[in-house]
C-alpha atoms as a PDB file:
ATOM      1  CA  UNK A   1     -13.599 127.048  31.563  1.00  0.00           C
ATOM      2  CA  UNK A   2     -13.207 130.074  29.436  1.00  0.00           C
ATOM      3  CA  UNK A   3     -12.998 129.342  25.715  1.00  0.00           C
ATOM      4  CA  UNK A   4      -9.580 130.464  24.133  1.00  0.00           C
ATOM      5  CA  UNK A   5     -11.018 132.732  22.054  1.00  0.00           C
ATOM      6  CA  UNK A   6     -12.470 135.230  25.262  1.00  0.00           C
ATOM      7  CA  UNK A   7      -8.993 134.610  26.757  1.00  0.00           C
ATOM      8  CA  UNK A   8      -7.202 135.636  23.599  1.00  0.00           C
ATOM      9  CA  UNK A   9      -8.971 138.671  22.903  1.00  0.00           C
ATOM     10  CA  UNK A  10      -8.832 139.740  26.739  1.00  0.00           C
ATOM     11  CA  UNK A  11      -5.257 139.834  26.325  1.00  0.00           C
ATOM     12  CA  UNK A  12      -5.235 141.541  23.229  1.00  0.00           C
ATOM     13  CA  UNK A  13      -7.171 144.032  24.311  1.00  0.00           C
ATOM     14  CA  UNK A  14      -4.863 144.536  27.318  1.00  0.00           C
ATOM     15  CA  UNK A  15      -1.841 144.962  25.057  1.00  0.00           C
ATOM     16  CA  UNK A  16      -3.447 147.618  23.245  1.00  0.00           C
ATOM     17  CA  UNK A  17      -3.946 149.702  25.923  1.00  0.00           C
ATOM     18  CA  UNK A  18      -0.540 149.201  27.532  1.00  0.00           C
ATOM     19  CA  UNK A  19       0.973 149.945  23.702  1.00  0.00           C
ATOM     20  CA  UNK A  20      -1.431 152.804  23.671  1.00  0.00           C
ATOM     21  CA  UNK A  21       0.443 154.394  27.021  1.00  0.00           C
ATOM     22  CA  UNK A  22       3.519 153.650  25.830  1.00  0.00           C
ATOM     23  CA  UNK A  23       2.863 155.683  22.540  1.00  0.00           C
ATOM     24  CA  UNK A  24       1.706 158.554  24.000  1.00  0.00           C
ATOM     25  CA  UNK A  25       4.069 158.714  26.779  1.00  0.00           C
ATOM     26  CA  UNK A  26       6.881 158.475  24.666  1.00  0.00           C
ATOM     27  CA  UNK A  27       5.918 161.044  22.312  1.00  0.00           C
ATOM     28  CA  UNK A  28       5.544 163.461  25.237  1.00  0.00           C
ATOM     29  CA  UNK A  29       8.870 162.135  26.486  1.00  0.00           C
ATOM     30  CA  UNK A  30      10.649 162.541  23.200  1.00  0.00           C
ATOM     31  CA  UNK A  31      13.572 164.319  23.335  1.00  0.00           C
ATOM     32  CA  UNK A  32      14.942 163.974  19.458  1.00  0.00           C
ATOM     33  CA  UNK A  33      14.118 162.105  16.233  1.00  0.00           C
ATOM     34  CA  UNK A  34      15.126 158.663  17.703  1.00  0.00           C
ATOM     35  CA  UNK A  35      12.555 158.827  20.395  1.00  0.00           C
ATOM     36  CA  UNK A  36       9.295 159.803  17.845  1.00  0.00           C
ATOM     37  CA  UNK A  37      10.358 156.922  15.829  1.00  0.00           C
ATOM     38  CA  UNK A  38      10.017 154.709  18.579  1.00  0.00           C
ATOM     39  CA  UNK A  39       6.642 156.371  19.161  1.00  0.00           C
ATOM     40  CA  UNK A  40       5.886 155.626  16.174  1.00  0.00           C
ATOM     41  CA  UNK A  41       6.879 151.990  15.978  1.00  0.00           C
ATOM     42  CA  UNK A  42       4.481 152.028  19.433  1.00  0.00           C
ATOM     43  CA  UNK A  43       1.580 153.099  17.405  1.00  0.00           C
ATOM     44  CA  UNK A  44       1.888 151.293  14.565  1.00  0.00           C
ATOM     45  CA  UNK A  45       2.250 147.743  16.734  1.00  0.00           C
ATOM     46  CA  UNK A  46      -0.913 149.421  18.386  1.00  0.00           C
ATOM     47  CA  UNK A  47      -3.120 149.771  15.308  1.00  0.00           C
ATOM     48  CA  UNK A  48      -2.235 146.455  14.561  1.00  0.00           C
ATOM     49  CA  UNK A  49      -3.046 144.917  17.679  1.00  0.00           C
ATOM     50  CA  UNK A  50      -6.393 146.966  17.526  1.00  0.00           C
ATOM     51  CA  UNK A  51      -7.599 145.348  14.057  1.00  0.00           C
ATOM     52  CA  UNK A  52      -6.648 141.968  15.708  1.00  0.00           C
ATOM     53  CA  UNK A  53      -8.564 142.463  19.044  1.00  0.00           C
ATOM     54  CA  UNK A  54     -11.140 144.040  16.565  1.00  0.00           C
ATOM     55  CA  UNK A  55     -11.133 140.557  14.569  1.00  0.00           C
ATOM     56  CA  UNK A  56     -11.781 138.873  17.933  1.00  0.00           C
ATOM     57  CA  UNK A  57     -14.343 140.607  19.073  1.00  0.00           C
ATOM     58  CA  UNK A  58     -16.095 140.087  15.878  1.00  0.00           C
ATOM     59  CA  UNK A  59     -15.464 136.350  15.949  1.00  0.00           C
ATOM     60  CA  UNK A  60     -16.333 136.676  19.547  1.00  0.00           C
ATOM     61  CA  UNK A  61     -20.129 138.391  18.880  1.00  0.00           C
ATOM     62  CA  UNK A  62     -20.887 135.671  15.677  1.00  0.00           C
ATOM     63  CA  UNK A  63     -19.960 132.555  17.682  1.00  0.00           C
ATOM     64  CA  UNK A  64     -22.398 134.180  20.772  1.00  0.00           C
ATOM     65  CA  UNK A  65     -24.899 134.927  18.347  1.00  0.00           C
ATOM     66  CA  UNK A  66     -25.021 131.457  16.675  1.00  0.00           C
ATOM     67  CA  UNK A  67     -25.027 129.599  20.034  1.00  0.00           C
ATOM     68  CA  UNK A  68     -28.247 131.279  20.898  1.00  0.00           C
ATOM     69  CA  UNK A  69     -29.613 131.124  17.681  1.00  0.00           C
ATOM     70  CA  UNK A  70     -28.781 127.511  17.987  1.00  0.00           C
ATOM     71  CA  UNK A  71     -30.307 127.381  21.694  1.00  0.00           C
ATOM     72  CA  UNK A  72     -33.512 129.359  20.657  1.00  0.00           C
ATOM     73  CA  UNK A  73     -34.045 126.713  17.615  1.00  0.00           C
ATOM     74  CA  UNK A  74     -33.908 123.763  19.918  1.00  0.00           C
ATOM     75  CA  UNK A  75     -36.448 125.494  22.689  1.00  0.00           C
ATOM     76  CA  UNK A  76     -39.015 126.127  20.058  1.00  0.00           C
ATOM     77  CA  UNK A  77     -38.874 122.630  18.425  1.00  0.00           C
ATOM     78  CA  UNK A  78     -39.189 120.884  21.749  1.00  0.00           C
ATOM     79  CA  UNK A  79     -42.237 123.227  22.659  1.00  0.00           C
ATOM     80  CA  UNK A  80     -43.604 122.784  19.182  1.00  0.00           C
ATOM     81  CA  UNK A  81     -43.312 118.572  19.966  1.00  0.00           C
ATOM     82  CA  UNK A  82     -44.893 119.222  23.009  1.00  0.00           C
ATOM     83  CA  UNK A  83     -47.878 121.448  21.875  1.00  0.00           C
ATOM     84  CA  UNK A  84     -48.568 118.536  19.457  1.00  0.00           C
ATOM     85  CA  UNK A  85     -48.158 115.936  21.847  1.00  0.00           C
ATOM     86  CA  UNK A  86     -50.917 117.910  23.493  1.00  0.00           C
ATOM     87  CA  UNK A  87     -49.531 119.091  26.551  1.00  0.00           C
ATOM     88  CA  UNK A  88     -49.725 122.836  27.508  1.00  0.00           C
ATOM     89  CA  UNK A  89     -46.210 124.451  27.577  1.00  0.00           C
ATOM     90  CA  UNK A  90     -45.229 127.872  28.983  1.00  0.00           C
ATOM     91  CA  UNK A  91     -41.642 128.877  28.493  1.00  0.00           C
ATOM     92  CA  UNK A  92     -40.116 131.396  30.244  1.00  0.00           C
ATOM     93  CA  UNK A  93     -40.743 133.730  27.108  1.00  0.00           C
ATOM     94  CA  UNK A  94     -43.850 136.078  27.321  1.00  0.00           C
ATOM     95  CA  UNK A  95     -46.579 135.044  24.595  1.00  0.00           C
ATOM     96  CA  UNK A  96     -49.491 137.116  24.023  1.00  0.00           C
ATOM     97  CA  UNK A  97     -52.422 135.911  24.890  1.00  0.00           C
ATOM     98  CA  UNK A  98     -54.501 133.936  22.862  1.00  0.00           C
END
């Protein structure tokens, strides 16, 4: 299942580029005043999308980075139980040789 937060930011991200096309092809479609500031209204929705799918993707990288973090802390302290249990271990992480 994919957490709401990947799902979120997927769509955000989406919406930015369809705002971003919009923008641009209505400035280059403007025929008077009225038009640009519709542009405009385009771009600024589209910045702020952009610091929200920024925001996400932020949130997106810490929560990643803690759950291996997290992962890593609990493969280490069950080989370090192990090693003083007395029982040779070999994880699927390279270690230099002794």
């Amino acid at each position: 299942m994919t957490p709401i937060f990947i799902a979120v930011w997927w769509g955000s991200w989406l919406t930015l580029a369809l705002l971003d096309f919009l923008g641009a092809f209505t400035v280059f479609a403007a025929a008077g005043s009225d038009q640009l500031s519709v542009a405009t209204r385009y771009r600024v929705f589209y910045y702020i999308v952009g610091i929200v799918s920024a925001a996400l993707a932020m949130t997106l990288v810490l929560k990643t980075n803690a759950r291996q973090e997290n992962a890593h802390r609990l493969i280490w302290s069950k080989a370090l139980q192990d090693e003083a249990l007395g029982e040779q271990v070999r994880l699927a992480i390279p270690q230099p040789p002794a």
